[in-house]
C-alpha atoms as a PDB file:
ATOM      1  CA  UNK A   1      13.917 -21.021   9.583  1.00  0.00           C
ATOM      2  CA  UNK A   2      12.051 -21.179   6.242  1.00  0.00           C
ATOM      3  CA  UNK A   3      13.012 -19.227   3.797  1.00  0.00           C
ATOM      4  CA  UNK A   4      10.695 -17.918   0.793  1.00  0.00           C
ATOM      5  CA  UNK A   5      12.277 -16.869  -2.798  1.00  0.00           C
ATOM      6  CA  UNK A   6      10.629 -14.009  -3.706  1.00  0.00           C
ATOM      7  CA  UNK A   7      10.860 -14.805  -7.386  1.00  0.00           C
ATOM      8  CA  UNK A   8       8.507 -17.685  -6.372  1.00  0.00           C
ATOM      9  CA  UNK A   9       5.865 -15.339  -5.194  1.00  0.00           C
ATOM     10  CA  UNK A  10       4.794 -13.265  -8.209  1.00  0.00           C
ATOM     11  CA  UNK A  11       5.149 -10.246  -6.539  1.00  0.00           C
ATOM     12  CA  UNK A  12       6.720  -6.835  -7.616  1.00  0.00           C
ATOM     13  CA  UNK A  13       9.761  -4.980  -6.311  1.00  0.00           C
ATOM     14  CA  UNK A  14       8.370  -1.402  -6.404  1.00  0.00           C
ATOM     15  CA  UNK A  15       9.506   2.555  -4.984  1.00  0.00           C
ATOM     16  CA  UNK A  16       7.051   4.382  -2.968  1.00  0.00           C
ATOM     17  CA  UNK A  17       6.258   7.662  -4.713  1.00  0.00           C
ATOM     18  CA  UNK A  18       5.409   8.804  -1.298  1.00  0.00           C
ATOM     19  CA  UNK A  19       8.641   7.913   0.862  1.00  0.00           C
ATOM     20  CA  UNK A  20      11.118   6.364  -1.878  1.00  0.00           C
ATOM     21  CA  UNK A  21      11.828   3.112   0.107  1.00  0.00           C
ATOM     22  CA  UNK A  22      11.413  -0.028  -2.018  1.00  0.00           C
ATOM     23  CA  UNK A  23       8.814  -2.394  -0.877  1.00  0.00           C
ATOM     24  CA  UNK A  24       7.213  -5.743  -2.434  1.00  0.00           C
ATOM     25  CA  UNK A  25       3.645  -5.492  -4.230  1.00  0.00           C
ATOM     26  CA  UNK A  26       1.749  -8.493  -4.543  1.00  0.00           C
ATOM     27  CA  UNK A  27      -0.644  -7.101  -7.103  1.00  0.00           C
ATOM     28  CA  UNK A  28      -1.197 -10.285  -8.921  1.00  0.00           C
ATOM     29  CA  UNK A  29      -2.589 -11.746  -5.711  1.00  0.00           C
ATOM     30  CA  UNK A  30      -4.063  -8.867  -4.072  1.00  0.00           C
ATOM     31  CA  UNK A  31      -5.331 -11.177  -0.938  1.00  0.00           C
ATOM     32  CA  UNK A  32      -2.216 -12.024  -0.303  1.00  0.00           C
ATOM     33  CA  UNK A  33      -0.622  -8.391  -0.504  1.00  0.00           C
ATOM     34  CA  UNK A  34       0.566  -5.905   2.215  1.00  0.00           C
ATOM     35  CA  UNK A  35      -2.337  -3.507   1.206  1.00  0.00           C
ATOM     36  CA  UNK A  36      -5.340  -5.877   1.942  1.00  0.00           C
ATOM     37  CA  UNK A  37      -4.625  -5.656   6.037  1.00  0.00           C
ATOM     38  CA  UNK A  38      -5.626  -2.419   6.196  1.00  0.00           C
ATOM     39  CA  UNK A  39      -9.964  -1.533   5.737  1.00  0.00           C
ATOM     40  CA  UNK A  40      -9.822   1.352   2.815  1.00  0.00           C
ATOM     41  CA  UNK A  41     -13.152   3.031   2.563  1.00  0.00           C
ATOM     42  CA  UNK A  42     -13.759   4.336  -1.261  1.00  0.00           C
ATOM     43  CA  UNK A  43     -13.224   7.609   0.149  1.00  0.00           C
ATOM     44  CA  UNK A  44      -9.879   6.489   1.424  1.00  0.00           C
ATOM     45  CA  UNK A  45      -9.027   5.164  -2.421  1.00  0.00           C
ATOM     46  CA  UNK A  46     -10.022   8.263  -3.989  1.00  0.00           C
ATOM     47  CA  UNK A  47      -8.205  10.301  -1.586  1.00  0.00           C
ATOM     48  CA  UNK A  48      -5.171   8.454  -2.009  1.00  0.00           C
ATOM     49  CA  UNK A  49      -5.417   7.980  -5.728  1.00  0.00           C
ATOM     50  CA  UNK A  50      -5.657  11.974  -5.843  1.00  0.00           C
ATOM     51  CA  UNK A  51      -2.231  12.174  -4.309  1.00  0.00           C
ATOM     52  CA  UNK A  52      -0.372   9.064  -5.993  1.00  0.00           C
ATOM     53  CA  UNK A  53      -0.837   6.371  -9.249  1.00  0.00           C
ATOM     54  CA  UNK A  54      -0.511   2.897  -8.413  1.00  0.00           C
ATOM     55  CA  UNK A  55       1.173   1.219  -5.279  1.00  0.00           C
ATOM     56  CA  UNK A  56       2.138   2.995  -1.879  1.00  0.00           C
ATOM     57  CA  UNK A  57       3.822   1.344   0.545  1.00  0.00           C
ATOM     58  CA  UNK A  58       2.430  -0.376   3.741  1.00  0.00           C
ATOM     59  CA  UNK A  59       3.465   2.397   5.846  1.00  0.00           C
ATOM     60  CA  UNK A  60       2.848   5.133   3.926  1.00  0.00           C
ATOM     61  CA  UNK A  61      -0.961   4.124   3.389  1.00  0.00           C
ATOM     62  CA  UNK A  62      -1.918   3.792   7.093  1.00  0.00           C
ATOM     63  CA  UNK A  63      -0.133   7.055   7.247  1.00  0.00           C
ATOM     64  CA  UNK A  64      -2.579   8.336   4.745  1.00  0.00           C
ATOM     65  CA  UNK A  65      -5.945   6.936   6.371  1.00  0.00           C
ATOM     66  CA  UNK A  66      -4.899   8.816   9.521  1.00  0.00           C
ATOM     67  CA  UNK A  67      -3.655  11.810   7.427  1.00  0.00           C
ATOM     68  CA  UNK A  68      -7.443  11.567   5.912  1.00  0.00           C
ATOM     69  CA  UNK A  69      -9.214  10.528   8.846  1.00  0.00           C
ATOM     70  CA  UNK A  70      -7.549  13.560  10.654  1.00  0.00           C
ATOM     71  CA  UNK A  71      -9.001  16.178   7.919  1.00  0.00           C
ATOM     72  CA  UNK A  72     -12.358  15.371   7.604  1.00  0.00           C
ATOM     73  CA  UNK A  73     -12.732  15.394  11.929  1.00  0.00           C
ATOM     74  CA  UNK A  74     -11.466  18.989  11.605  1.00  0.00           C
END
């Protein structure tokens, strides 16, 4: 099994404001980050951006593009 130092990545221990659990941001290499699997739209961004500053975690922003998604097909 390989293991990777995190140090050696660049990336950032952060909190979610959303759900408190720590996660890792890669914000220095946004390509290589959690966030870039997932297709935001610009409405997505703003309507995430309304709710939170900076970095959510992986699982709290797909929860958000359904939470989104969900209100404007209502």
């Amino acid at each position: 099994m390989n293991r990777i130092n995190v140090s050696d990545l660049n990336v950032e221990k952060k909190e979610c404001p959303r759900c408190q659990q720590e996660f890792f941001c890669n914000v220095s290499n946004i390509e290589q980050c959690q966030c870039s699997k997932i297709n935001l739209s610009k409405l997505h961004s703003r309507y995430i951006s309304e709710h939170y500053t900076g970095c959510v975690c992986f699982s709290c922003l797909k929860l958000m593009v359904l939470e989104f998604d969900k209100q404007i097909s209502d």
